[in-house]
N, C-alpha and C. Protein backbone atom coordinates (compact mmCIF):
# COMPACT_ATOMS: atom_id res chain seq x y z
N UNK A 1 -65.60 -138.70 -46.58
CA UNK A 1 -66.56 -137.98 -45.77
C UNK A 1 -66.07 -137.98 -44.32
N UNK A 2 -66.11 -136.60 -43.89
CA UNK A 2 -65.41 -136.53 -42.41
C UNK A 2 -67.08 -136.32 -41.60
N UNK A 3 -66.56 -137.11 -40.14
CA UNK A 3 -68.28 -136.98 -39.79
C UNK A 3 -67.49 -136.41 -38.31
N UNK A 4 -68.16 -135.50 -37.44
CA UNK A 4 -67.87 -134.77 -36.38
C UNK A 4 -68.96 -134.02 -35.08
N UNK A 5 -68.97 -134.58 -34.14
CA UNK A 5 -69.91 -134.27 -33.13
C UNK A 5 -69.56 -132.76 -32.34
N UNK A 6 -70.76 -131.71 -32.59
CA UNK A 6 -70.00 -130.43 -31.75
C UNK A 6 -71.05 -130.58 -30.71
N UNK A 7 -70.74 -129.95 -29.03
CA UNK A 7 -71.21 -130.24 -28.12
C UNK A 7 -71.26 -128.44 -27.72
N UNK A 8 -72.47 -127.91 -27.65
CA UNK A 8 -72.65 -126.12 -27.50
C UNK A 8 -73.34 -126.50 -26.29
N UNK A 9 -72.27 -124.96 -25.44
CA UNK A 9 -72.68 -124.68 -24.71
C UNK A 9 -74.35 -122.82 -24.74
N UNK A 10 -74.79 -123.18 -24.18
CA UNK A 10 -75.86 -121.98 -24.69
C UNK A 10 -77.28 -121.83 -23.69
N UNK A 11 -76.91 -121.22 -22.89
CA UNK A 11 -78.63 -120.97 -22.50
C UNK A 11 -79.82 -120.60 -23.09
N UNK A 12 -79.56 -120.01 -24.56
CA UNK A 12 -80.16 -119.63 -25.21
C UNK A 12 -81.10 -120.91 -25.61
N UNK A 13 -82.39 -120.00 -25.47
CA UNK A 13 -83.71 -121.19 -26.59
C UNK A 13 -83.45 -121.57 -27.46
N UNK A 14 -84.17 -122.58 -28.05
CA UNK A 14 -83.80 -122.87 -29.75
C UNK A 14 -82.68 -122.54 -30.30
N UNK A 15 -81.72 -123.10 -29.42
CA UNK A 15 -80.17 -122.91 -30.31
C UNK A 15 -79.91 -124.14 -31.19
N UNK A 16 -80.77 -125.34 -30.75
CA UNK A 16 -80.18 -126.44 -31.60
C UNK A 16 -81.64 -126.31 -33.02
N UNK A 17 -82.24 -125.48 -33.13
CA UNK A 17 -82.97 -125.11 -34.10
C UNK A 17 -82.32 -124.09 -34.96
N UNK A 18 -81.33 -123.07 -34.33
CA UNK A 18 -80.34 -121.97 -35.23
C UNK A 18 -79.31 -122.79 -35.77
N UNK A 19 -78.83 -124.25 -35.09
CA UNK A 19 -77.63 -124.50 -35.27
C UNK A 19 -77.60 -125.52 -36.89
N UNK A 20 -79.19 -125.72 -36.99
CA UNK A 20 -79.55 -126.79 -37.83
C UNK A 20 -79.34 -125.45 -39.66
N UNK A 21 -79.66 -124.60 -38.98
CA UNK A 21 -79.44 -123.19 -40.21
C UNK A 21 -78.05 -123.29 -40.47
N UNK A 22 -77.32 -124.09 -40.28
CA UNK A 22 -75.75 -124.04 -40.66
C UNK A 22 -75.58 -124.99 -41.43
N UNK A 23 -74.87 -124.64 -42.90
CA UNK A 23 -74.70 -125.53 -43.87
C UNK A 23 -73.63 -126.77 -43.59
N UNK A 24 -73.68 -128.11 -43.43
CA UNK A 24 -73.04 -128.96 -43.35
C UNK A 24 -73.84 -129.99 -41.44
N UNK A 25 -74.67 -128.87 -40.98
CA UNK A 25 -74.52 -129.67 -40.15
C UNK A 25 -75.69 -130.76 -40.45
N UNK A 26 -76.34 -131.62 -39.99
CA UNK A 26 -77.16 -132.22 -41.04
C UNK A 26 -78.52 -132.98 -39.79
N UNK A 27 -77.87 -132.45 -38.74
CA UNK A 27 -79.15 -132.61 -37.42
C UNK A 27 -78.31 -132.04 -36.20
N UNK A 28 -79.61 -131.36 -35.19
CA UNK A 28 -79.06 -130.90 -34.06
C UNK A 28 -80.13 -131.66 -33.21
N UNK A 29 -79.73 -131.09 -31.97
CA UNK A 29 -81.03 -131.60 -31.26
C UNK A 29 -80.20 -130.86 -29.54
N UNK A 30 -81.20 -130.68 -28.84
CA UNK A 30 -81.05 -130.14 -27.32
C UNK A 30 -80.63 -131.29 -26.79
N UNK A 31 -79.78 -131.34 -25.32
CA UNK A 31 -79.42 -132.33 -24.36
C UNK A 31 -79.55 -131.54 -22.85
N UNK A 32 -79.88 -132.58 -22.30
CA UNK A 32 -79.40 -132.44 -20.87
C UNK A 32 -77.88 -133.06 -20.46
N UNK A 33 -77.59 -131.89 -19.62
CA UNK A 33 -76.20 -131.98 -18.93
C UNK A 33 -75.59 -130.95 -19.25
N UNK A 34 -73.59 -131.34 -19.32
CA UNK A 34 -73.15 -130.07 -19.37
C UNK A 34 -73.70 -129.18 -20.77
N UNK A 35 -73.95 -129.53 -21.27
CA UNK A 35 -74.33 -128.47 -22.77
C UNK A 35 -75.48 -129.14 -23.14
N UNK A 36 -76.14 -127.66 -23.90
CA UNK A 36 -77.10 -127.91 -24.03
C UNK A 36 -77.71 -128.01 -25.34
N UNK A 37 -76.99 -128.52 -26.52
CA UNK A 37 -77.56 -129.11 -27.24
C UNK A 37 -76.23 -129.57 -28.51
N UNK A 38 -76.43 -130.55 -29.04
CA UNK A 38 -75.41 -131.24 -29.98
C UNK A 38 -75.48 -131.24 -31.63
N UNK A 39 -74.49 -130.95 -32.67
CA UNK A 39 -74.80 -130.63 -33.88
C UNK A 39 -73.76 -131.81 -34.80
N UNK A 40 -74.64 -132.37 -34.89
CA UNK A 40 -73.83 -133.66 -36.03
C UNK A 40 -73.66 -132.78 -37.31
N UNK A 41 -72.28 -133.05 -37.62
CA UNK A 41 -71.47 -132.36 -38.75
C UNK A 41 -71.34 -133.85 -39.94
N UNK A 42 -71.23 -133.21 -41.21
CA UNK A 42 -70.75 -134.33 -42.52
C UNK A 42 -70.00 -133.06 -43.25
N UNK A 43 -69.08 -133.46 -43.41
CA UNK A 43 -67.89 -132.43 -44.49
C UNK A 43 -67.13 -133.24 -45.33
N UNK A 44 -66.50 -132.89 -46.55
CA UNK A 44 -65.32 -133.95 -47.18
C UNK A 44 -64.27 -133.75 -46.13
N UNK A 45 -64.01 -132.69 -46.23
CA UNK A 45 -62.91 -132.66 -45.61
C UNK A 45 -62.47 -132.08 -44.46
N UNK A 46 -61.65 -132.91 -43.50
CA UNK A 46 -61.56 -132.13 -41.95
C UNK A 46 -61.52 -130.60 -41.67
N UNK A 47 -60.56 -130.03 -42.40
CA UNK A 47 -60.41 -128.55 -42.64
C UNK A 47 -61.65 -127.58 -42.09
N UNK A 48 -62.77 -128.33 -42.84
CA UNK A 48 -63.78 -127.85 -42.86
C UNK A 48 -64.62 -127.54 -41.52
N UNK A 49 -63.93 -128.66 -40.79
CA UNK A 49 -64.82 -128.61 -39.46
C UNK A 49 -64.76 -127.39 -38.84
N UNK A 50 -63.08 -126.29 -39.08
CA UNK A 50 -63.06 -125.93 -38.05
C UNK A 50 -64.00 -124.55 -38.48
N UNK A 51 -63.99 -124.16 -39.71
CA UNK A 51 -64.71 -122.90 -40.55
C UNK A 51 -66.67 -123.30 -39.55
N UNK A 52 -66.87 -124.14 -39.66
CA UNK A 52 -68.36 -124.46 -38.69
C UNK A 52 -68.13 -124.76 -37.87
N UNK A 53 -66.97 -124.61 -36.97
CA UNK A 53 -67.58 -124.53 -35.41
C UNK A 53 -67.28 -123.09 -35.16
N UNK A 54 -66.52 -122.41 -35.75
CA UNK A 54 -65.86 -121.22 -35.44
C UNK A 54 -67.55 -120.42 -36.04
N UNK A 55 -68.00 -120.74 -36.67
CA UNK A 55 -69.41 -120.19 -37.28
C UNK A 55 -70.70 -120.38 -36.46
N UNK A 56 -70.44 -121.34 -35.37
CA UNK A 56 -71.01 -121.89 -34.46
C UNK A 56 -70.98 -120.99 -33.46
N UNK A 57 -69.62 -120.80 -32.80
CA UNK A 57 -69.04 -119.71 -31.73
C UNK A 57 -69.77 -118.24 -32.04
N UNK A 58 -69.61 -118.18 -33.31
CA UNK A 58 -70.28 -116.10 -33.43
C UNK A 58 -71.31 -116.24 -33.40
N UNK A 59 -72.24 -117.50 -33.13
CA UNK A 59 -74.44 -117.64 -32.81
C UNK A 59 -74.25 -116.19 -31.17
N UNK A 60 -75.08 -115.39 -31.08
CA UNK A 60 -75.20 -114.92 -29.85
C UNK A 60 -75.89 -115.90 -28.66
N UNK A 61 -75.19 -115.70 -27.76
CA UNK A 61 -75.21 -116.44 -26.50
C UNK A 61 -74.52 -117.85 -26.25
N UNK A 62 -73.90 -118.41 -27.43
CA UNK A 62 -73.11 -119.35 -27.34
C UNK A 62 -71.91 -119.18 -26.69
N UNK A 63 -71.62 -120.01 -25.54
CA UNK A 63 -70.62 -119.58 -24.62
C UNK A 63 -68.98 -120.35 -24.83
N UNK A 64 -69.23 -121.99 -25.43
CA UNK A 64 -68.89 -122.74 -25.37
C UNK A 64 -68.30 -123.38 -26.34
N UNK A 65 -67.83 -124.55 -27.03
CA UNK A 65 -67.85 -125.62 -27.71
C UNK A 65 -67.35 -126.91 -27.69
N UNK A 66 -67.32 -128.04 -27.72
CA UNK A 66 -66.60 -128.95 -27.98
C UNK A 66 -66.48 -129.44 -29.34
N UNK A 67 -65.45 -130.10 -29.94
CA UNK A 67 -66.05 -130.75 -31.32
C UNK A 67 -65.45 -132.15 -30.92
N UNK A 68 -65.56 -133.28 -31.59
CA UNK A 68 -65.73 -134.66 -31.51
C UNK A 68 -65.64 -135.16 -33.08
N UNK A 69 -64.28 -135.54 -33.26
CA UNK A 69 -64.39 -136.10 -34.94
C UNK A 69 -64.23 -137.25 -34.71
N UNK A 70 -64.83 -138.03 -35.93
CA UNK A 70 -64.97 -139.17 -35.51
C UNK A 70 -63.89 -140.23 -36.16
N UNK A 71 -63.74 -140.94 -35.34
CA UNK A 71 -62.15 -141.50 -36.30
C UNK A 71 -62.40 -143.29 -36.91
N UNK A 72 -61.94 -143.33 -38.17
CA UNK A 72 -62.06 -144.52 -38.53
C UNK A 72 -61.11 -145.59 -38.62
C-alpha cells in the first residue's frame, strides 16, 4: 500500500469536498496557508499516484499541486 499527501492549490469553494469524489483518495479536508486544501491518497501502487493527481489538476479552478509520498 502506497500512501501519498497532495497539497491543491484552489480558490475555489468546496474543493476539498470535489476532491473527496475521487476514487482512491480516502479524506480531504481545507487548510490555511499556501494551499488550500489537502487530499490523503491510499493506492497499491505508486504508478497510480500520478493518474490522481493529474485527475486532480483537470477539477476547474485548480491552479496548483503538490504531491507528498510517503516513504517507509
Amino acid at each position: 500500500m502506497v500512501k501519498a499527501v497532495v497539497l491543491v492549490k484552489s480558490p475555489k469553494k468546496l474543493i476539498a469536498a470535489r476532491l473527496r469524489k475521487i476514487k482512491s483518495i480516502y479524506d480531504s479536508f481545507p487548510v490555511s496557508g499556501q494551499f488550500d486544501a489537502v487530499a490523503l491518497i491510499n493506492v497499491n501502487q505508486l504508478s497510480e499516484i500520478k493518474n490522481i493527481t493529474t485527475e486532480i489538476q483537470t477539477i476547474s479552478g485548480v491552479e496548483r499541486t503538490e504531491t507528498m509520498v510517503e516513504v517507509q
